[in-house]
C-alpha atoms as a PDB file:
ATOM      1  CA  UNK A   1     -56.962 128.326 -20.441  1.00  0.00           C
ATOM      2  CA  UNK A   2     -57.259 130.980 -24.982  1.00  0.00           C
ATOM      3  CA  UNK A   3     -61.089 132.857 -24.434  1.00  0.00           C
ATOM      4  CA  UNK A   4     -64.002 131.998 -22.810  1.00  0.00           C
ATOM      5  CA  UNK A   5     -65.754 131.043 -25.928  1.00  0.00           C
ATOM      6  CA  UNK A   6     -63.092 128.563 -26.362  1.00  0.00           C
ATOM      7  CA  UNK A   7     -62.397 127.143 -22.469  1.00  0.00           C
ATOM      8  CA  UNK A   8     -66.531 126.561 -21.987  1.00  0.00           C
ATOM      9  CA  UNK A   9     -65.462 123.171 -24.245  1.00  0.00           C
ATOM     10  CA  UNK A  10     -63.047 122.197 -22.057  1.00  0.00           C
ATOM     11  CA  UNK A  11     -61.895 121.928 -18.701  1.00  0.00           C
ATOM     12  CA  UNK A  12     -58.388 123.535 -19.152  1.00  0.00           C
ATOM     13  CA  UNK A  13     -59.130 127.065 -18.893  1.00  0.00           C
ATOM     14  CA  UNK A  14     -56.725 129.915 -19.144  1.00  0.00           C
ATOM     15  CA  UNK A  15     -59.118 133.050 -19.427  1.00  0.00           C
ATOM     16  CA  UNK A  16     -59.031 135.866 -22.594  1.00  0.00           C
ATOM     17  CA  UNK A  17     -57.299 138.283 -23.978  1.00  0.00           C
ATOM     18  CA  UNK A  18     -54.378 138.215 -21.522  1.00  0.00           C
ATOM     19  CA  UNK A  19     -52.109 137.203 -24.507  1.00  0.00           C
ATOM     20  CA  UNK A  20     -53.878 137.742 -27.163  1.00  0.00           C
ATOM     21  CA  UNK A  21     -53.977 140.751 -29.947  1.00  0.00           C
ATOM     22  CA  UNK A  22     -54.035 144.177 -28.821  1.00  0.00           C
ATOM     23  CA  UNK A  23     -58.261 144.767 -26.831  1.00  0.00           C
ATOM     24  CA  UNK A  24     -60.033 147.778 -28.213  1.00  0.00           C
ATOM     25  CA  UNK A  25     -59.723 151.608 -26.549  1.00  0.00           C
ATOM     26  CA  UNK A  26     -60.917 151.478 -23.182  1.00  0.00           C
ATOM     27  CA  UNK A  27     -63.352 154.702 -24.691  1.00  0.00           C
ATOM     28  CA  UNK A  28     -64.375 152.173 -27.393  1.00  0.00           C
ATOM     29  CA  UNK A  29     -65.747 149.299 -25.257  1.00  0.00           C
ATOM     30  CA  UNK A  30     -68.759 149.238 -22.756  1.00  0.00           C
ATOM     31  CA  UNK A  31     -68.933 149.084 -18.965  1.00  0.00           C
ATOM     32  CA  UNK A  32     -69.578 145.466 -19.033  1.00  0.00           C
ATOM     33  CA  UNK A  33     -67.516 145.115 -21.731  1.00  0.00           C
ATOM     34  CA  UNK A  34     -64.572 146.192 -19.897  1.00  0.00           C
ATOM     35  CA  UNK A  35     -65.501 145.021 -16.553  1.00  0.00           C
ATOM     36  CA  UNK A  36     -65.452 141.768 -18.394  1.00  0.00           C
ATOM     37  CA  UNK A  37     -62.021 142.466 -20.144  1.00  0.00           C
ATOM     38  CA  UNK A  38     -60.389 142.521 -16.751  1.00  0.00           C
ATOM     39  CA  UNK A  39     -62.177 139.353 -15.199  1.00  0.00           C
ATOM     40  CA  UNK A  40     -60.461 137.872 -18.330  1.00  0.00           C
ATOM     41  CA  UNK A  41     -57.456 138.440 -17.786  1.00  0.00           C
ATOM     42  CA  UNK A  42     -57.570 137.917 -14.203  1.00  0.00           C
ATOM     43  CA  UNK A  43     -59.287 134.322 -14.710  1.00  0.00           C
ATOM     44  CA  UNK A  44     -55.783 133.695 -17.255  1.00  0.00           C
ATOM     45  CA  UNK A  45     -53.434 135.505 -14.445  1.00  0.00           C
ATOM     46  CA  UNK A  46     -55.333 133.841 -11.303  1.00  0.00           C
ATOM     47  CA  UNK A  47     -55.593 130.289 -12.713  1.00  0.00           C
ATOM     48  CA  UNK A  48     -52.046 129.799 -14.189  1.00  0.00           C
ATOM     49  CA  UNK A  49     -50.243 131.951 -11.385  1.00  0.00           C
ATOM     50  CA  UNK A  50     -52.375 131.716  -8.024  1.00  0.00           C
ATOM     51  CA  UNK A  51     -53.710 134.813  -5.865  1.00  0.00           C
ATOM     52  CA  UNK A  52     -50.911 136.535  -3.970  1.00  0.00           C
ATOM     53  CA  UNK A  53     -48.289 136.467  -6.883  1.00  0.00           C
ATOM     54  CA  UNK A  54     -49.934 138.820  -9.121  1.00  0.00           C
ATOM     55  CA  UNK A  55     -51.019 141.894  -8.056  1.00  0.00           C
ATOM     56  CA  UNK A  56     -53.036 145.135  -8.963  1.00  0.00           C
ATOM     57  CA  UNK A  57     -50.877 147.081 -11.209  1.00  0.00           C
ATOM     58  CA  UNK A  58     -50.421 144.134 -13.155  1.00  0.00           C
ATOM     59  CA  UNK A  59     -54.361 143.627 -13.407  1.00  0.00           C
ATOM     60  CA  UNK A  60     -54.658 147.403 -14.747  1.00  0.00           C
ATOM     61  CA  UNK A  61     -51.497 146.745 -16.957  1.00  0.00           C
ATOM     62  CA  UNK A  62     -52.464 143.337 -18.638  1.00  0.00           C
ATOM     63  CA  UNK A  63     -56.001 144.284 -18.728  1.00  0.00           C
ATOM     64  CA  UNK A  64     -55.593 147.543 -20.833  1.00  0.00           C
ATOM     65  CA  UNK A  65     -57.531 150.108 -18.782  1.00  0.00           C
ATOM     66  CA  UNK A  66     -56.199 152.877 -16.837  1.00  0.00           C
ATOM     67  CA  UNK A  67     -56.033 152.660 -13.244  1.00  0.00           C
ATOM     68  CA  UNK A  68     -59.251 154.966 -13.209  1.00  0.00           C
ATOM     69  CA  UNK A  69     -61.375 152.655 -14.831  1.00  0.00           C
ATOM     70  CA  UNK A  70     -60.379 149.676 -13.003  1.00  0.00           C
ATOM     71  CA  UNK A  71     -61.250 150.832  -9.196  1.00  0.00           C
ATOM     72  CA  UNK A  72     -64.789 152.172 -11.261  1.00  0.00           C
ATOM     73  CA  UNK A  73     -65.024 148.296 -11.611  1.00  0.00           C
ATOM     74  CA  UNK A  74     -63.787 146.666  -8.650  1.00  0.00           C
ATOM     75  CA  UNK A  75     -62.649 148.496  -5.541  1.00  0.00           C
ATOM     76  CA  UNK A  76     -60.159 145.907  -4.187  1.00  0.00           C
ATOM     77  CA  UNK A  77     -58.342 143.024  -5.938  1.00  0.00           C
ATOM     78  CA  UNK A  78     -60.288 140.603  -3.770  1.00  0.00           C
ATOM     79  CA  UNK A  79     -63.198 141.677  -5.527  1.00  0.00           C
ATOM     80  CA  UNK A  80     -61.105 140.800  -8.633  1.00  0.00           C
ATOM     81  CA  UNK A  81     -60.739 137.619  -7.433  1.00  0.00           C
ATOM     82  CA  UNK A  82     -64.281 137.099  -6.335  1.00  0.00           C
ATOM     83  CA  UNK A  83     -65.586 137.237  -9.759  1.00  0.00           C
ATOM     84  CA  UNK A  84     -62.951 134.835 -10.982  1.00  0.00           C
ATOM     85  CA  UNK A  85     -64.215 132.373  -8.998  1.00  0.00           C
ATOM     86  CA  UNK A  86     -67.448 133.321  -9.693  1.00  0.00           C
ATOM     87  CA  UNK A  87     -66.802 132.739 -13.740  1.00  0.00           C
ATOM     88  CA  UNK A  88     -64.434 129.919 -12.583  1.00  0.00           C
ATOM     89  CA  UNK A  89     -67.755 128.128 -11.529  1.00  0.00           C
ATOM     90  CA  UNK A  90     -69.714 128.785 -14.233  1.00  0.00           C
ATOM     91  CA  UNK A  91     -67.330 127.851 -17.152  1.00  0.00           C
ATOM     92  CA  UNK A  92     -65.299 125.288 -15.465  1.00  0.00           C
ATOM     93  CA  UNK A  93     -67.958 123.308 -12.809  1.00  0.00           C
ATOM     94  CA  UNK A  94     -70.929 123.876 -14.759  1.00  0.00           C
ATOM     95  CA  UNK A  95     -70.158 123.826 -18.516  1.00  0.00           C
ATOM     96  CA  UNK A  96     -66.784 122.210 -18.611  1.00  0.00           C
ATOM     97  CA  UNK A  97     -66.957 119.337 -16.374  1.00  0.00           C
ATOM     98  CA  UNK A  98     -70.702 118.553 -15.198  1.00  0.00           C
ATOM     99  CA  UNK A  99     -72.312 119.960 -18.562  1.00  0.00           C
ATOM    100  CA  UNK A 100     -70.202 117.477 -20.300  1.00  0.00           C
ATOM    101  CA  UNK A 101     -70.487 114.516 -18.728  1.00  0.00           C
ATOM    102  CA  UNK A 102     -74.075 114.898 -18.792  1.00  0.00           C
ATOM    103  CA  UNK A 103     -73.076 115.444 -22.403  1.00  0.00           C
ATOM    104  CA  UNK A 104     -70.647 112.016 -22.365  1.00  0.00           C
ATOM    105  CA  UNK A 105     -73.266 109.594 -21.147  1.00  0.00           C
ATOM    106  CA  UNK A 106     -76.867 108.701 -20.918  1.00  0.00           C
ATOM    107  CA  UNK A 107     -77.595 107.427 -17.415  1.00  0.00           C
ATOM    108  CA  UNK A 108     -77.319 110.040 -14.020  1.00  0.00           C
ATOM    109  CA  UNK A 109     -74.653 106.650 -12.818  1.00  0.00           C
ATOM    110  CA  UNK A 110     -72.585 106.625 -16.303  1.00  0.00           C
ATOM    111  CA  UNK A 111     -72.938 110.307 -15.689  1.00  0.00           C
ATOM    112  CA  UNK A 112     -70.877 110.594 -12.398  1.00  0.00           C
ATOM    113  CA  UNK A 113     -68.406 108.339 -14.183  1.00  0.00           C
ATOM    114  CA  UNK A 114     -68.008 110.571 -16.877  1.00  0.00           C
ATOM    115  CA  UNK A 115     -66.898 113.613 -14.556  1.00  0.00           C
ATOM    116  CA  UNK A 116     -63.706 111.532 -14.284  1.00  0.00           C
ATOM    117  CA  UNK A 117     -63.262 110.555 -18.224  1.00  0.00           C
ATOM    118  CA  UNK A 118     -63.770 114.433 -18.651  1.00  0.00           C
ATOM    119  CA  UNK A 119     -60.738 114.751 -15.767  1.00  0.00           C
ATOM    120  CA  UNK A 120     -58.902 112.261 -18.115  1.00  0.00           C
ATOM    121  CA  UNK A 121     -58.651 114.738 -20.852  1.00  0.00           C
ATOM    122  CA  UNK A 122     -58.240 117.309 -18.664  1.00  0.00           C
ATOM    123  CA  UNK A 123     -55.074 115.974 -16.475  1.00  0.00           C
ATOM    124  CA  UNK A 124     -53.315 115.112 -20.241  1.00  0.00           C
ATOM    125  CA  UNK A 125     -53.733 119.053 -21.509  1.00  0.00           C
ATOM    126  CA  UNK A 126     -50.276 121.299 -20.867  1.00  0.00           C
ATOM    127  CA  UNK A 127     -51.802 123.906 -20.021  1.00  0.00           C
ATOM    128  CA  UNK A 128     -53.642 122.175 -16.799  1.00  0.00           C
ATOM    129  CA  UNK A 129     -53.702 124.379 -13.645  1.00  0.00           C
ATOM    130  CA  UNK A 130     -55.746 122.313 -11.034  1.00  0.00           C
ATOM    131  CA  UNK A 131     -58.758 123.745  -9.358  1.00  0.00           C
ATOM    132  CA  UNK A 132     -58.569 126.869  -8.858  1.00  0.00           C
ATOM    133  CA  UNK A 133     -60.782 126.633  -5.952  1.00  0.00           C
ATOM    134  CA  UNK A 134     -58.816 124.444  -3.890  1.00  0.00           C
ATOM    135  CA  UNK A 135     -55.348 126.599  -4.854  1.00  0.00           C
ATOM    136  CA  UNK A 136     -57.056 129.116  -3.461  1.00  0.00           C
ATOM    137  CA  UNK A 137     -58.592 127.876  -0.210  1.00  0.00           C
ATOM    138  CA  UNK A 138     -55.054 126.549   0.803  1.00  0.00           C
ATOM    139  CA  UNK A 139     -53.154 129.991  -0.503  1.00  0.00           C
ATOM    140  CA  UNK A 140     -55.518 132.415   1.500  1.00  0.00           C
ATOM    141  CA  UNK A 141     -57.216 129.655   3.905  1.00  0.00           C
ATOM    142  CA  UNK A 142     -60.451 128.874   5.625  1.00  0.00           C
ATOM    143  CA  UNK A 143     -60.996 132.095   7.504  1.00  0.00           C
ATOM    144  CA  UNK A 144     -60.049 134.259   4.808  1.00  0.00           C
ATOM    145  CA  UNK A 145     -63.209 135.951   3.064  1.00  0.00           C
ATOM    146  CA  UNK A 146     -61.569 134.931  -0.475  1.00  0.00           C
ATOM    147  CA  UNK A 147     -61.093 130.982   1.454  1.00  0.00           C
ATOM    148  CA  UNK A 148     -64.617 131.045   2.628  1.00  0.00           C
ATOM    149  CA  UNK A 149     -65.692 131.730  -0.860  1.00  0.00           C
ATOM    150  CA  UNK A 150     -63.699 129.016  -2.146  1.00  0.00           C
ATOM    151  CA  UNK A 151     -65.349 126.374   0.262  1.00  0.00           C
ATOM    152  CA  UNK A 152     -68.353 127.551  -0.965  1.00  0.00           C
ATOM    153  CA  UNK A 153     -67.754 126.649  -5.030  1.00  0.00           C
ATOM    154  CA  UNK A 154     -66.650 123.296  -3.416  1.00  0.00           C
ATOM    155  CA  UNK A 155     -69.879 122.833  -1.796  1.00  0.00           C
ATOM    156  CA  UNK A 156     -71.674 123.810  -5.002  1.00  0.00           C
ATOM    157  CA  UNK A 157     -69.534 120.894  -7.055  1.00  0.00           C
ATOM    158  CA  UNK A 158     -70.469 118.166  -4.360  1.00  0.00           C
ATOM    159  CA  UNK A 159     -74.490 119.790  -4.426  1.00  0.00           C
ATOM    160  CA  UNK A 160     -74.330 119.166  -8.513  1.00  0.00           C
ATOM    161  CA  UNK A 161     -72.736 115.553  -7.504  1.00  0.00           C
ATOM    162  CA  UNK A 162     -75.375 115.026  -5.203  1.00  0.00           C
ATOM    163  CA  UNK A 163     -78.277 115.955  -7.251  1.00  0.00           C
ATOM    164  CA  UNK A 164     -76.680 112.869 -10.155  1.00  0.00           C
ATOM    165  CA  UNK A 165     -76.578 110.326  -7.198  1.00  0.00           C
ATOM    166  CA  UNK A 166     -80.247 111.309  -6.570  1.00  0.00           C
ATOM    167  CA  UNK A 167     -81.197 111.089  -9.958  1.00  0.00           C
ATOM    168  CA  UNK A 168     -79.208 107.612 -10.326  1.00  0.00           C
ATOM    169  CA  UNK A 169     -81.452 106.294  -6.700  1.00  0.00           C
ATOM    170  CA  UNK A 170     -78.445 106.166  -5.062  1.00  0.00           C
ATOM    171  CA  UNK A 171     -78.604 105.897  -0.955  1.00  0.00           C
ATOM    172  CA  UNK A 172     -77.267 108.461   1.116  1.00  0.00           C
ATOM    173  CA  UNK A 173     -76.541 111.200  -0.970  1.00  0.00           C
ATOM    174  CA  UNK A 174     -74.818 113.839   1.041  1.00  0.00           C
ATOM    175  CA  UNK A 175     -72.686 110.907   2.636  1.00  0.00           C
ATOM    176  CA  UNK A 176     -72.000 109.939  -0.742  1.00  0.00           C
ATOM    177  CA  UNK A 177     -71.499 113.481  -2.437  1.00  0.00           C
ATOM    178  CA  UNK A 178     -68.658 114.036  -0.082  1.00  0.00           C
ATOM    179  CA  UNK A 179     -66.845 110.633  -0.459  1.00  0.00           C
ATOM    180  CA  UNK A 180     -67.146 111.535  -4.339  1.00  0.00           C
ATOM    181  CA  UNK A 181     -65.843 114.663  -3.582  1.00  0.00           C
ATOM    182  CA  UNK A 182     -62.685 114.068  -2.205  1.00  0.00           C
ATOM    183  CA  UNK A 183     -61.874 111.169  -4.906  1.00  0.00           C
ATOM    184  CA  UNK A 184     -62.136 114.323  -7.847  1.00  0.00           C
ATOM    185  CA  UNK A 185     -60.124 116.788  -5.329  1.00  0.00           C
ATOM    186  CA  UNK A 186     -57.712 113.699  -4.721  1.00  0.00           C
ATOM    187  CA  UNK A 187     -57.369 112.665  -8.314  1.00  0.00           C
ATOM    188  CA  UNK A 188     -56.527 116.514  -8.895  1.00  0.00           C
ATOM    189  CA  UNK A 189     -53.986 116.171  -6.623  1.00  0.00           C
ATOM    190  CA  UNK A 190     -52.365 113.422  -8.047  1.00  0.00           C
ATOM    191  CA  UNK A 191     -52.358 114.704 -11.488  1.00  0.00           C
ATOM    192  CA  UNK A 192     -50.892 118.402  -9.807  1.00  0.00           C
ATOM    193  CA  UNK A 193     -47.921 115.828  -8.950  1.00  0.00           C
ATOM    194  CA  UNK A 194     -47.512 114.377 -12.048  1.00  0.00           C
ATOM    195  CA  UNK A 195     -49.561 110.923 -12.105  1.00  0.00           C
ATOM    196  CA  UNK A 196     -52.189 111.664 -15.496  1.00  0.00           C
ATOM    197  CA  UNK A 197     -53.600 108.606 -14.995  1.00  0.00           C
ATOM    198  CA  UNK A 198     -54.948 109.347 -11.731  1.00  0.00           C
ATOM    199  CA  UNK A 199     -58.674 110.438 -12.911  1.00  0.00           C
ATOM    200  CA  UNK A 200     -58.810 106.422 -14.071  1.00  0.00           C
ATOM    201  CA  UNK A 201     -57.625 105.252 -10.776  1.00  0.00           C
ATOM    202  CA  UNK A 202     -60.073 107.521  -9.368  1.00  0.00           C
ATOM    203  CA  UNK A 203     -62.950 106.247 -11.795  1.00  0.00           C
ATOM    204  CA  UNK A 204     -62.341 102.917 -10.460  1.00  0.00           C
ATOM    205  CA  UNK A 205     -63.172 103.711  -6.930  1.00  0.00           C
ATOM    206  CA  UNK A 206     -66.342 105.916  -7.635  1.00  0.00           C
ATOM    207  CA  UNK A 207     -67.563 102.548  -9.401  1.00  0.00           C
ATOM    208  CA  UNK A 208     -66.814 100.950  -6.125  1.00  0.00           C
ATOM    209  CA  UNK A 209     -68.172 103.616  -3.994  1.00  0.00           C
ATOM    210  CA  UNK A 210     -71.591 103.484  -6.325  1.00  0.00           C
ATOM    211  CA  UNK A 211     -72.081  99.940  -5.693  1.00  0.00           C
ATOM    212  CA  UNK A 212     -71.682 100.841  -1.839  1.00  0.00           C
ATOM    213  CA  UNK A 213     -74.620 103.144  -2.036  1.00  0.00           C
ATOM    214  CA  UNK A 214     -77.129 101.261  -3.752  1.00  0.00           C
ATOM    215  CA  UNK A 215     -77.288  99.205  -0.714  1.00  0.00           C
END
Protein backbone atom coordinates (compact mmCIF):
# COMPACT_ATOMS: atom_id res chain seq x y z
CA UNK A 1 0.00 0.00 0.00
CA UNK A 2 3.37 3.49 -2.06
CA UNK A 3 4.50 5.56 1.53
CA UNK A 4 2.91 6.32 4.50
CA UNK A 5 2.29 9.85 3.55
CA UNK A 6 0.37 8.49 0.74
CA UNK A 7 -1.62 5.17 2.38
CA UNK A 8 -2.91 7.59 5.57
CA UNK A 9 -5.62 8.68 2.54
CA UNK A 10 -6.59 5.47 1.94
CA UNK A 11 -7.29 2.22 3.19
CA UNK A 12 -5.11 0.16 0.72
CA UNK A 13 -1.84 0.33 2.27
CA UNK A 14 1.34 -1.18 1.04
CA UNK A 15 4.06 0.51 3.35
CA UNK A 16 7.39 2.71 1.93
CA UNK A 17 10.27 2.51 0.35
CA UNK A 18 10.20 -1.27 -0.22
CA UNK A 19 10.12 -0.52 -4.03
CA UNK A 20 10.86 2.62 -4.31
CA UNK A 21 14.28 4.65 -5.30
CA UNK A 22 17.39 3.73 -3.72
CA UNK A 23 16.94 5.04 0.78
CA UNK A 24 19.84 7.14 1.90
CA UNK A 25 23.30 5.56 3.65
CA UNK A 26 22.36 3.85 6.65
CA UNK A 27 25.39 6.48 8.23
CA UNK A 28 23.28 9.27 6.64
CA UNK A 29 19.88 8.69 8.33
CA UNK A 30 18.90 8.84 12.11
CA UNK A 31 18.02 6.13 14.63
CA UNK A 32 14.42 6.74 14.20
CA UNK A 33 14.90 7.39 10.88
CA UNK A 34 16.06 4.03 10.16
CA UNK A 35 14.16 2.19 12.70
CA UNK A 36 11.35 3.65 10.71
CA UNK A 37 12.88 2.64 7.26
CA UNK A 38 12.56 -0.97 8.25
CA UNK A 39 8.93 -0.83 9.79
CA UNK A 40 8.33 0.42 6.18
CA UNK A 41 9.25 -2.01 4.47
CA UNK A 42 8.06 -4.58 6.73
CA UNK A 43 4.40 -2.94 6.80
CA UNK A 44 4.81 -3.35 2.46
CA UNK A 45 6.41 -7.07 2.98
CA UNK A 46 3.92 -8.09 5.98
CA UNK A 47 0.69 -6.74 4.42
CA UNK A 48 1.04 -7.99 0.77
CA UNK A 49 2.89 -11.35 1.76
CA UNK A 50 1.71 -12.43 5.42
CA UNK A 51 4.11 -13.26 8.51
CA UNK A 52 5.86 -16.60 8.10
CA UNK A 53 6.74 -16.17 4.30
CA UNK A 54 9.18 -13.49 4.63
CA UNK A 55 11.80 -13.67 6.83
CA UNK A 56 14.80 -11.77 8.50
CA UNK A 57 17.44 -11.60 5.95
CA UNK A 58 15.01 -10.35 3.67
CA UNK A 59 13.95 -7.52 6.26
CA UNK A 60 17.82 -6.46 6.52
CA UNK A 61 18.08 -6.89 2.64
CA UNK A 62 14.93 -4.87 1.45
CA UNK A 63 15.32 -2.48 4.20
CA UNK A 64 18.93 -1.30 3.33
CA UNK A 65 20.74 -1.63 6.67
CA UNK A 66 23.28 -4.07 7.61
CA UNK A 67 22.43 -6.85 9.74
CA UNK A 68 24.16 -4.81 12.66
CA UNK A 69 21.89 -2.11 12.62
CA UNK A 70 18.82 -4.03 12.35
CA UNK A 71 19.10 -6.33 15.70
CA UNK A 72 20.23 -2.48 17.28
CA UNK A 73 16.50 -1.92 16.30
CA UNK A 74 14.56 -4.89 16.91
CA UNK A 75 15.94 -8.03 18.51
CA UNK A 76 13.56 -10.61 16.94
CA UNK A 77 11.37 -10.41 13.81
CA UNK A 78 8.32 -10.65 16.04
CA UNK A 79 9.24 -7.44 17.29
CA UNK A 80 9.28 -6.48 13.56
CA UNK A 81 6.03 -7.51 13.31
CA UNK A 82 4.77 -5.95 16.47
CA UNK A 83 5.34 -2.54 15.26
CA UNK A 84 3.64 -3.29 11.98
CA UNK A 85 0.69 -3.84 13.59
CA UNK A 86 1.24 -1.20 15.73
CA UNK A 87 1.52 1.40 12.53
CA UNK A 88 -1.06 -0.94 10.87
CA UNK A 89 -3.51 0.55 13.54
CA UNK A 90 -2.68 3.85 13.39
CA UNK A 91 -2.68 4.47 9.56
CA UNK A 92 -5.16 1.95 8.55
CA UNK A 93 -7.98 1.81 11.72
CA UNK A 94 -7.53 5.22 12.77
CA UNK A 95 -6.77 7.51 9.79
CA UNK A 96 -7.80 5.39 6.88
CA UNK A 97 -11.02 3.94 7.76
CA UNK A 98 -12.58 5.59 11.06
CA UNK A 99 -10.84 9.12 10.41
CA UNK A 100 -12.61 9.10 7.17
CA UNK A 101 -15.81 8.22 7.67
CA UNK A 102 -15.99 10.64 10.34
CA UNK A 103 -14.64 12.65 7.43
CA UNK A 104 -17.59 11.13 4.86
CA UNK A 105 -20.57 12.05 6.98
CA UNK A 106 -22.04 14.31 9.54
CA UNK A 107 -24.04 12.23 12.01
CA UNK A 108 -22.09 9.42 14.61
CA UNK A 109 -25.19 6.87 12.62
CA UNK A 110 -24.25 8.09 8.88
CA UNK A 111 -20.84 7.74 10.41
CA UNK A 112 -20.85 3.90 11.08
CA UNK A 113 -22.33 3.67 7.59
CA UNK A 114 -19.60 5.33 6.11
CA UNK A 115 -16.91 2.75 7.51
CA UNK A 116 -18.48 0.50 4.86
CA UNK A 117 -18.63 3.17 1.78
CA UNK A 118 -14.87 3.69 2.80
CA UNK A 119 -14.62 -0.49 2.51
CA UNK A 120 -16.32 0.13 -0.93
CA UNK A 121 -13.37 1.91 -2.27
CA UNK A 122 -11.22 -0.08 -0.56
CA UNK A 123 -12.43 -3.77 -1.78
CA UNK A 124 -12.29 -2.11 -5.69
CA UNK A 125 -8.30 -1.02 -5.25
CA UNK A 126 -5.70 -3.88 -6.83
CA UNK A 127 -3.57 -3.59 -4.55
CA UNK A 128 -6.13 -4.71 -1.56
CA UNK A 129 -4.58 -7.10 1.03
CA UNK A 130 -7.38 -7.61 3.71
CA UNK A 131 -6.77 -6.90 7.32
CA UNK A 132 -3.80 -7.51 8.25
CA UNK A 133 -4.91 -8.19 11.67
CA UNK A 134 -7.11 -10.96 11.03
CA UNK A 135 -4.31 -12.63 8.40
CA UNK A 136 -2.39 -12.62 11.14
CA UNK A 137 -4.43 -13.97 14.04
CA UNK A 138 -5.35 -17.04 11.80
CA UNK A 139 -1.48 -17.45 10.39
CA UNK A 140 0.14 -17.46 13.98
CA UNK A 141 -3.25 -18.02 16.10
CA UNK A 142 -4.82 -17.12 19.38
CA UNK A 143 -2.13 -18.27 21.75
CA UNK A 144 0.61 -16.97 19.85
CA UNK A 145 2.09 -13.63 21.44
CA UNK A 146 2.01 -12.05 17.73
CA UNK A 147 -2.11 -13.66 17.68
CA UNK A 148 -2.81 -12.19 21.02
CA UNK A 149 -1.67 -8.90 19.73
CA UNK A 150 -3.76 -9.17 16.80
CA UNK A 151 -7.02 -9.77 18.92
CA UNK A 152 -6.12 -6.90 20.61
CA UNK A 153 -6.15 -4.24 17.35
CA UNK A 154 -9.53 -6.06 16.78
CA UNK A 155 -10.78 -5.10 20.06
CA UNK A 156 -9.52 -1.55 19.55
CA UNK A 157 -11.63 -1.34 15.98
CA UNK A 158 -14.92 -2.63 17.74
CA UNK A 159 -13.96 0.04 21.02
CA UNK A 160 -13.79 3.00 18.13
CA UNK A 161 -17.23 1.32 16.75
CA UNK A 162 -18.58 1.38 20.03
CA UNK A 163 -17.75 4.80 21.06
CA UNK A 164 -19.96 6.01 17.29
CA UNK A 165 -22.96 3.83 18.51
CA UNK A 166 -22.69 5.77 21.82
CA UNK A 167 -22.42 8.94 20.29
CA UNK A 168 -25.42 8.01 17.77
CA UNK A 169 -27.72 6.85 21.42
CA UNK A 170 -27.68 3.63 20.25
CA UNK A 171 -28.72 0.69 22.93
CA UNK A 172 -26.41 -1.84 23.89
CA UNK A 173 -23.25 -0.86 22.68
CA UNK A 174 -20.80 -3.60 23.34
CA UNK A 175 -23.61 -6.11 22.11
CA UNK A 176 -23.81 -4.01 19.21
CA UNK A 177 -19.99 -3.21 18.60
CA UNK A 178 -19.44 -6.88 18.17
CA UNK A 179 -22.39 -7.68 15.79
CA UNK A 180 -20.85 -4.62 13.74
CA UNK A 181 -17.75 -6.16 14.02
CA UNK A 182 -18.09 -9.27 12.46
CA UNK A 183 -20.28 -7.70 9.45
CA UNK A 184 -16.72 -5.44 8.50
CA UNK A 185 -14.48 -8.75 9.24
CA UNK A 186 -17.22 -10.70 7.13
CA UNK A 187 -17.50 -8.21 4.33
CA UNK A 188 -13.53 -8.47 4.26
CA UNK A 189 -13.89 -11.85 3.78
CA UNK A 190 -16.04 -11.77 1.03
CA UNK A 191 -14.16 -9.25 -0.87
CA UNK A 192 -10.65 -11.61 0.02
CA UNK A 193 -12.85 -14.14 -2.22
CA UNK A 194 -13.62 -12.05 -4.85
CA UNK A 195 -17.28 -10.52 -4.21
CA UNK A 196 -16.34 -6.27 -4.29
CA UNK A 197 -19.62 -5.60 -3.67
CA UNK A 198 -19.72 -7.16 -0.42
CA UNK A 199 -19.02 -3.84 1.81
CA UNK A 200 -22.72 -2.74 0.21
CA UNK A 201 -24.28 -5.94 1.17
CA UNK A 202 -22.72 -5.44 4.40
CA UNK A 203 -23.95 -1.67 4.64
CA UNK A 204 -27.34 -2.95 4.26
CA UNK A 205 -27.35 -5.06 7.32
CA UNK A 206 -25.57 -2.50 9.71
CA UNK A 207 -28.70 -0.25 8.66
CA UNK A 208 -30.74 -3.13 9.83
CA UNK A 209 -28.76 -3.91 12.82
CA UNK A 210 -28.98 0.11 13.79
CA UNK A 211 -32.62 0.09 13.71
CA UNK A 212 -32.39 -3.08 16.10
CA UNK A 213 -30.58 -1.06 18.67
CA UNK A 214 -32.47 1.95 18.95
CA UNK A 215 -35.06 -0.13 20.53
Amino acid sequence: MDTERQTQNSPAISGAGATGPAAPSAAAVSPAGIRERIVDTAYDLFARRGVRDVGINELISRSGVAKATFYRHFASKDQVVLAFLEQRDRVWTVNAIVGEARKRADTPEDQLLAIFDVFSDWFQRTDFEACSFINVLLEMGSSHPLGRASIDYLAKIRGHVQQLAEEAGLQRTEDFSRSWHILMKGSIISAAEGDTAAAMRARQLAGWLIEHHRE
